[in-house]
C-alpha atoms as a PDB file:
ATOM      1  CA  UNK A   1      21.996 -18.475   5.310  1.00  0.00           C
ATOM      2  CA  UNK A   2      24.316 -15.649   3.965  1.00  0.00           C
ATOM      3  CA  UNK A   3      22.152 -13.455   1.670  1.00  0.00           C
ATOM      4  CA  UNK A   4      24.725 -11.151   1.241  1.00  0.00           C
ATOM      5  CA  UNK A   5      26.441 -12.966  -1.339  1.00  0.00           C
ATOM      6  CA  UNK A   6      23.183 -13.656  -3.356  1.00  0.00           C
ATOM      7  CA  UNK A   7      22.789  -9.670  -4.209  1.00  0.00           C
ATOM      8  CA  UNK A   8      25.808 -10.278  -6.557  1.00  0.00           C
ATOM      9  CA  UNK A   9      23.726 -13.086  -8.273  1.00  0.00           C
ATOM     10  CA  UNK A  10      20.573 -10.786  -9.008  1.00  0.00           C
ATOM     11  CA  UNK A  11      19.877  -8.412 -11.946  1.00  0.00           C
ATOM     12  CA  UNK A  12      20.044  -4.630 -11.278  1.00  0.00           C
ATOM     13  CA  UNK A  13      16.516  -4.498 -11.944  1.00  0.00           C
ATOM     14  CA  UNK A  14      13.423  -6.661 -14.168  1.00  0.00           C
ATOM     15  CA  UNK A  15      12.362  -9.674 -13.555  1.00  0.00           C
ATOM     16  CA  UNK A  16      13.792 -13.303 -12.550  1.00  0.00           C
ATOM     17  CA  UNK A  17      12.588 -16.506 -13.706  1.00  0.00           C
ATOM     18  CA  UNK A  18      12.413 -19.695 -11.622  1.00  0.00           C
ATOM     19  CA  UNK A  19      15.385 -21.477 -13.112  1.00  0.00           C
ATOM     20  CA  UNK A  20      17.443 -18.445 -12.296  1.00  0.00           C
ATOM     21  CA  UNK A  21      16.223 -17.888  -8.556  1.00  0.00           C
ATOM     22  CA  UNK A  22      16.575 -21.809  -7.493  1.00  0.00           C
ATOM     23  CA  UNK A  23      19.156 -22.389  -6.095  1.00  0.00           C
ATOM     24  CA  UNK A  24      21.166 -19.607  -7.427  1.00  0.00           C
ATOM     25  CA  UNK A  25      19.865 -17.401  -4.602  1.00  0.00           C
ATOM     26  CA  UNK A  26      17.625 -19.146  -3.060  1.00  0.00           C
ATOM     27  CA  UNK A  27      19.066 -22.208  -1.160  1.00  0.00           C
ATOM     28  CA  UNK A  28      15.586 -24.537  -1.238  1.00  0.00           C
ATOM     29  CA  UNK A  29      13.555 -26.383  -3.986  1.00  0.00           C
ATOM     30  CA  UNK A  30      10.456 -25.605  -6.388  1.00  0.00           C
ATOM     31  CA  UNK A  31       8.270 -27.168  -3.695  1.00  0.00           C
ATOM     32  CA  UNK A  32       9.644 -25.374  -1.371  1.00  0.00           C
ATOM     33  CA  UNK A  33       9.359 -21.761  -2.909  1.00  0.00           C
ATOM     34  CA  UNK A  34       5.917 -22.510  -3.941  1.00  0.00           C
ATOM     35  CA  UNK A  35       4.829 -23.341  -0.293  1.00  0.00           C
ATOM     36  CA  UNK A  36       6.325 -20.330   0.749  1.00  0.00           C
ATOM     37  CA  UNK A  37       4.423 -18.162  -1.386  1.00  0.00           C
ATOM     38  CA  UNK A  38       0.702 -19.409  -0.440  1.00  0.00           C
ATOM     39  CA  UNK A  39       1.817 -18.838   2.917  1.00  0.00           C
ATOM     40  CA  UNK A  40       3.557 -15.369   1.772  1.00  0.00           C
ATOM     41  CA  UNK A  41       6.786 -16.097   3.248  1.00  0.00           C
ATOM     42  CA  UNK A  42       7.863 -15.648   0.058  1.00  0.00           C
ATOM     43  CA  UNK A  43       7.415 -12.562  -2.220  1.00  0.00           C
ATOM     44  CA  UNK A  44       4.434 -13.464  -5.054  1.00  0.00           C
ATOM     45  CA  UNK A  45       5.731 -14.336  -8.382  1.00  0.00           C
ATOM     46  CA  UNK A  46       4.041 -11.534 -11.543  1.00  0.00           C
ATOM     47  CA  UNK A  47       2.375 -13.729 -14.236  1.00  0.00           C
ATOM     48  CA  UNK A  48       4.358 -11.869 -17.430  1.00  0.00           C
ATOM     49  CA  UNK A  49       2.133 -13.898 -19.792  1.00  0.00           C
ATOM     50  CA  UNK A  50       0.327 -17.147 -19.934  1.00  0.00           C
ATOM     51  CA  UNK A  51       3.391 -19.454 -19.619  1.00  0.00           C
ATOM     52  CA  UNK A  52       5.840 -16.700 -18.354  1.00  0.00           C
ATOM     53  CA  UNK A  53       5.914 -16.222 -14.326  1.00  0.00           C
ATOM     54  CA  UNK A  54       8.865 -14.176 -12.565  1.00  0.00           C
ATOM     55  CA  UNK A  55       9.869 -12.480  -9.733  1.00  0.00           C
ATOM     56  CA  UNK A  56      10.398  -8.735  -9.509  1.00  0.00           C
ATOM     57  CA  UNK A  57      13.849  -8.647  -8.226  1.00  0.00           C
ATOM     58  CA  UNK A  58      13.365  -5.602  -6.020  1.00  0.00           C
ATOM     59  CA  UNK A  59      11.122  -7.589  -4.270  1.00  0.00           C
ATOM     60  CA  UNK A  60      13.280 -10.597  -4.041  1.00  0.00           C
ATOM     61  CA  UNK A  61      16.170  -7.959  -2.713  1.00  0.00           C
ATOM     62  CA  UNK A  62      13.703  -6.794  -0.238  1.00  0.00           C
ATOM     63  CA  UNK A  63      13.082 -10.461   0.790  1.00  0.00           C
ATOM     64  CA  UNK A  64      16.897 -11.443   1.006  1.00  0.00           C
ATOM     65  CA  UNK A  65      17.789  -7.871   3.226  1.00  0.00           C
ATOM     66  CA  UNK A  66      14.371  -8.609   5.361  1.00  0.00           C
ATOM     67  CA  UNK A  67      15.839 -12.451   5.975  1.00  0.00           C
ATOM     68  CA  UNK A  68      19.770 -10.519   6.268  1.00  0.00           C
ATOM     69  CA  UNK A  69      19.031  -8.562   8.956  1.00  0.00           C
ATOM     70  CA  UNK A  70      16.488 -10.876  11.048  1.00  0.00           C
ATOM     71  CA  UNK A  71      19.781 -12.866  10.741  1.00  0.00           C
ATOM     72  CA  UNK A  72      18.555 -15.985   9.016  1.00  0.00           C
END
């Protein structure tokens, strides 16, 4: 998977919603991503309120460089 290309997709900084991260830079489903996190794969979402949940995006950049440079 090229990461590289996904950096351009993200915010500078904040927070990312769901709908933004699949499949914009993320190239697997809902299920998918969910899985990932209980087995923190994937970086922990931040519940923002009680029907708000997003991703810091320094933490998904740290995720994408981390999968960049393993080279997968």
């Amino acid at each position: 998977m090229n990461n590289n290309s996904n950096f351009g997709k993200l915010p500078a900084s904040g927070y990312i919603r769901q709908s933004q991260l699949i499949p914009a830079i993320v190239p697997f489903s809902s299920a998918t991503l969910w899985r990932k996190v209980k087995t923190k794969e994937f970086p922990a979402p931040v519940k923002l309120s009680a029907r708000i949940t997003a991703w810091d995006v320094n933490s998904i950049r740290s995720w994408l460089e981390s999968k960049s440079e393993k080279g997968e």
